[in-house]
C-alpha atoms as a PDB file:
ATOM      1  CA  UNK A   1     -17.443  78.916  29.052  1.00  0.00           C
ATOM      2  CA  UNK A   2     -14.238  80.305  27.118  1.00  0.00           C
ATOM      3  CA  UNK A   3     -11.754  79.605  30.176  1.00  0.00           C
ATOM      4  CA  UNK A   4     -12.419  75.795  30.101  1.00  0.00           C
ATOM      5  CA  UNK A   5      -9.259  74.311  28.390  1.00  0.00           C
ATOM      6  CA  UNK A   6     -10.602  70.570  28.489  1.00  0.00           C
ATOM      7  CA  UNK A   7     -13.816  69.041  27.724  1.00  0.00           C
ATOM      8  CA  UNK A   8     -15.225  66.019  30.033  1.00  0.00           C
ATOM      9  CA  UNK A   9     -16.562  63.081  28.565  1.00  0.00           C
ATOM     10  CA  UNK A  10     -18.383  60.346  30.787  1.00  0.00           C
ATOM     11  CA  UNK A  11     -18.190  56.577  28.755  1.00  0.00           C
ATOM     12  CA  UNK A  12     -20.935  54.408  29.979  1.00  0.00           C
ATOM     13  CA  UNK A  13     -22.189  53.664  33.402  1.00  0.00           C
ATOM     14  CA  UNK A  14     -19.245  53.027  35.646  1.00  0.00           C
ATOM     15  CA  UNK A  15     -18.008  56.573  36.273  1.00  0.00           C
ATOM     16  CA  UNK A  16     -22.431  57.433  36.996  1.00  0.00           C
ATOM     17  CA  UNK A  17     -22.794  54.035  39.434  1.00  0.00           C
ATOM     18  CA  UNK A  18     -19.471  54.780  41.257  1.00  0.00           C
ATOM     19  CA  UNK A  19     -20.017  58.812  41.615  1.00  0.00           C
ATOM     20  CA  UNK A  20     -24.332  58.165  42.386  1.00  0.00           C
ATOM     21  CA  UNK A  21     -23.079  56.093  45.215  1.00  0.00           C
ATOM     22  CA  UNK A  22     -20.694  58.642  46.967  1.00  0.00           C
ATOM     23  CA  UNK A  23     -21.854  60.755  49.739  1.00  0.00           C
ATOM     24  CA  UNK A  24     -22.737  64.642  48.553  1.00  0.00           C
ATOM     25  CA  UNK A  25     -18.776  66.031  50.330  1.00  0.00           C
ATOM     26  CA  UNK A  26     -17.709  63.755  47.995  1.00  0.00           C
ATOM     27  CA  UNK A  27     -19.308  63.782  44.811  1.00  0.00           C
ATOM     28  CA  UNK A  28     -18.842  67.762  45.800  1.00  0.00           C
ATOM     29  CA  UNK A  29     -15.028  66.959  45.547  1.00  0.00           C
ATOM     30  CA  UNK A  30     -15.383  64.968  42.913  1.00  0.00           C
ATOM     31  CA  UNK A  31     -16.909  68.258  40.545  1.00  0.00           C
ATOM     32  CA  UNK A  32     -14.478  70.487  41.822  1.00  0.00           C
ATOM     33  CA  UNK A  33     -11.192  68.018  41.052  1.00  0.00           C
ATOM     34  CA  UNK A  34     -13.121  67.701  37.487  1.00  0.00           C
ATOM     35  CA  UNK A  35     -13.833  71.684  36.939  1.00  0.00           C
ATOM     36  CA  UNK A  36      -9.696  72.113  38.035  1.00  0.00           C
ATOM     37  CA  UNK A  37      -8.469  69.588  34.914  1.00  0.00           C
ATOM     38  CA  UNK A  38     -10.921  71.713  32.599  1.00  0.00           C
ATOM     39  CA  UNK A  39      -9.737  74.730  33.742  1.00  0.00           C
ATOM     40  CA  UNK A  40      -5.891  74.054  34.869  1.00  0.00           C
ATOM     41  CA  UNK A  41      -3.723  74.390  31.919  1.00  0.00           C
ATOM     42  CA  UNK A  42      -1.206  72.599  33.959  1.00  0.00           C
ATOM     43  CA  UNK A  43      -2.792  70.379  36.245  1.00  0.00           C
ATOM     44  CA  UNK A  44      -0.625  69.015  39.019  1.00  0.00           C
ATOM     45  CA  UNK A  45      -0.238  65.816  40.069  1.00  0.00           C
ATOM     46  CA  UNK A  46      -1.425  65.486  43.200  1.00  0.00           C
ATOM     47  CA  UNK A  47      -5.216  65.609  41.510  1.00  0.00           C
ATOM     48  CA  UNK A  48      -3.832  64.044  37.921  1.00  0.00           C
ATOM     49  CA  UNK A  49      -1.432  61.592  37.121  1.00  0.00           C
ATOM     50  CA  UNK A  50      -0.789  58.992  34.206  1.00  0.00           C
ATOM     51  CA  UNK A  51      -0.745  55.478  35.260  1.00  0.00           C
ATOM     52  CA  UNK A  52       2.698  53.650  33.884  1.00  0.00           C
ATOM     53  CA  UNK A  53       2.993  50.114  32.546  1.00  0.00           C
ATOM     54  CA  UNK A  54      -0.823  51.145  30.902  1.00  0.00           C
ATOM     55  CA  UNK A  55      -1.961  51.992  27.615  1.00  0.00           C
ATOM     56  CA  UNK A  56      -2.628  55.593  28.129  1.00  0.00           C
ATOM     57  CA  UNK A  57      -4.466  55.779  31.343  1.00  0.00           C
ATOM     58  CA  UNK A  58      -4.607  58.383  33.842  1.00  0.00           C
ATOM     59  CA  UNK A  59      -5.885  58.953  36.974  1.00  0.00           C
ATOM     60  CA  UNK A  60      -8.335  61.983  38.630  1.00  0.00           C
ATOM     61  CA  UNK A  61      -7.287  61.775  42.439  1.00  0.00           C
ATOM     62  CA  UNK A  62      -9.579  62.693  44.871  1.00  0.00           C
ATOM     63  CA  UNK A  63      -9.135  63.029  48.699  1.00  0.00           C
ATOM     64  CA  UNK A  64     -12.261  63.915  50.634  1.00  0.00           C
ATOM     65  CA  UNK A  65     -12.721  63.590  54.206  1.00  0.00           C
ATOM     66  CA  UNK A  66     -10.453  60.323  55.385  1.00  0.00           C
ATOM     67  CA  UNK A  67     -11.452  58.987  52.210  1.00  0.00           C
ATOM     68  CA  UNK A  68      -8.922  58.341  49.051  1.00  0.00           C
ATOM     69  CA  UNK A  69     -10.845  58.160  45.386  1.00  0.00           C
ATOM     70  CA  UNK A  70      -9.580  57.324  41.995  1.00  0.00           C
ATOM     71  CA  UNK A  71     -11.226  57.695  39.030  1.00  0.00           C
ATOM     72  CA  UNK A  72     -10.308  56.625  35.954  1.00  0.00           C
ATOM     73  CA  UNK A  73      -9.690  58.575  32.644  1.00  0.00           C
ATOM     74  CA  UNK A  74      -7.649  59.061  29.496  1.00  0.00           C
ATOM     75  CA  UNK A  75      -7.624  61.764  26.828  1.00  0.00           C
ATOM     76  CA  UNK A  76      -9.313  61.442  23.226  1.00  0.00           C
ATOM     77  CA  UNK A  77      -8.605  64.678  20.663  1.00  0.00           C
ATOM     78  CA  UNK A  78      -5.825  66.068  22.474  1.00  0.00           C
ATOM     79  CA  UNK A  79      -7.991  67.958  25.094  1.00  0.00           C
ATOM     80  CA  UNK A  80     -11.056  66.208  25.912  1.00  0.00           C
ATOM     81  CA  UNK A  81     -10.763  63.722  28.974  1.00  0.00           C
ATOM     82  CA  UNK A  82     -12.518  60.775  29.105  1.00  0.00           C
ATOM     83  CA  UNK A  83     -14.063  59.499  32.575  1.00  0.00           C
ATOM     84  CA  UNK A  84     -14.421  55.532  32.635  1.00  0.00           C
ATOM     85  CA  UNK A  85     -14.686  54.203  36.219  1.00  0.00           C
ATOM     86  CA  UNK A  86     -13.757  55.395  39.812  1.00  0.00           C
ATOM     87  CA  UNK A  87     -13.233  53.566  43.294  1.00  0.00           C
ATOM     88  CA  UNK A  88     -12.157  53.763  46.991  1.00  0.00           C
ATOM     89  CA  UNK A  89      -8.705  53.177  47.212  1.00  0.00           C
ATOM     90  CA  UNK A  90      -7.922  51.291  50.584  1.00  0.00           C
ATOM     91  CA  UNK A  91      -4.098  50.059  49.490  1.00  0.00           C
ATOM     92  CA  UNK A  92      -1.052  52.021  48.374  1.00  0.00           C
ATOM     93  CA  UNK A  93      -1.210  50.298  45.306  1.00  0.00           C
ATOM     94  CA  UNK A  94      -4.148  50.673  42.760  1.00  0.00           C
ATOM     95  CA  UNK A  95      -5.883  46.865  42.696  1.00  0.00           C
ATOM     96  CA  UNK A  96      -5.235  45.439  39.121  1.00  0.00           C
ATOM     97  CA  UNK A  97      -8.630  44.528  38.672  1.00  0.00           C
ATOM     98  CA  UNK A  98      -9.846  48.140  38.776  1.00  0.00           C
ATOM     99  CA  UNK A  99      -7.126  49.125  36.092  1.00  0.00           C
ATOM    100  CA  UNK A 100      -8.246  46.177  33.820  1.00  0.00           C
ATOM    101  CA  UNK A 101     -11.777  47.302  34.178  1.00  0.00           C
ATOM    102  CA  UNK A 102     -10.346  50.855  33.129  1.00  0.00           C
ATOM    103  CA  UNK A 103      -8.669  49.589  29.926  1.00  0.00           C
ATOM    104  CA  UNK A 104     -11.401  46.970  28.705  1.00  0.00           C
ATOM    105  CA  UNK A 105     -13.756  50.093  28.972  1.00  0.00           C
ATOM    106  CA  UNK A 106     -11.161  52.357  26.988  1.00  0.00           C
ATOM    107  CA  UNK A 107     -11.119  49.655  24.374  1.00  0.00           C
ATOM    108  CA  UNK A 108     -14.718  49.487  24.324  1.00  0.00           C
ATOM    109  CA  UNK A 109     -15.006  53.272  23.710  1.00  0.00           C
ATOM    110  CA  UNK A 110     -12.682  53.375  20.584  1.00  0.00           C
ATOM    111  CA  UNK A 111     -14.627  50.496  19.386  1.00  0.00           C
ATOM    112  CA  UNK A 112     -17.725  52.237  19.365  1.00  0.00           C
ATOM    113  CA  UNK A 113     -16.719  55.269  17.242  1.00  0.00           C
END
């Protein structure tokens, strides 16, 4: 489709064995916060938002019933996003381990080109 401004990428298993496990409202959330940052030329923050004190990660927010979801992502060639892993978030703050799990995987991805 011409009006998609991003591309999606998925890196390995993580983003598949996080989003396979979500009911269908929220996987159905999940696609439509995804089709907004390919079609959003400015998408706000409430659905995407870089991650300080990380190298280059971002995060696709998702809020589906009571439920809060993160998922994972940063941005190869300019405009194609890059999904990595996703999670329940239960705390304000995002749990380090899930953002060390993000950046080993981001690693992992450049090392593989």
């Amino acid at each position: 489709m011409s009006d998609f401004k991003r591309g999606i990428e998925i890196y390995g298993e993580h983003f598949w064995d996080f989003y396979n496990k979500q009911p269908v409202k929220v996987q159905d959330k999940i696609d439509w916060t995804v089709t907004l940052i390919q079609t959003t030329k400015i998408v706000p923050e409430k659905f995407l938002k870089h991650l300080t004190n990380t190298d280059g990660l971002w995060e696709i927010r998702v809020s589906a019933g009571n439920g809060i979801f993160r998922i994972f992502c940063f941005f190869d060639k300019g405009n194609l996003v890059v999904l990595l892993s996703g999670f329940q978030k239960k705390t304000q703050k995002t749990p380090k381990s899930e953002i060390k799990k993000a950046e080993k995987l981001k690693k992992e991805y450049y090392g593989n080109k």
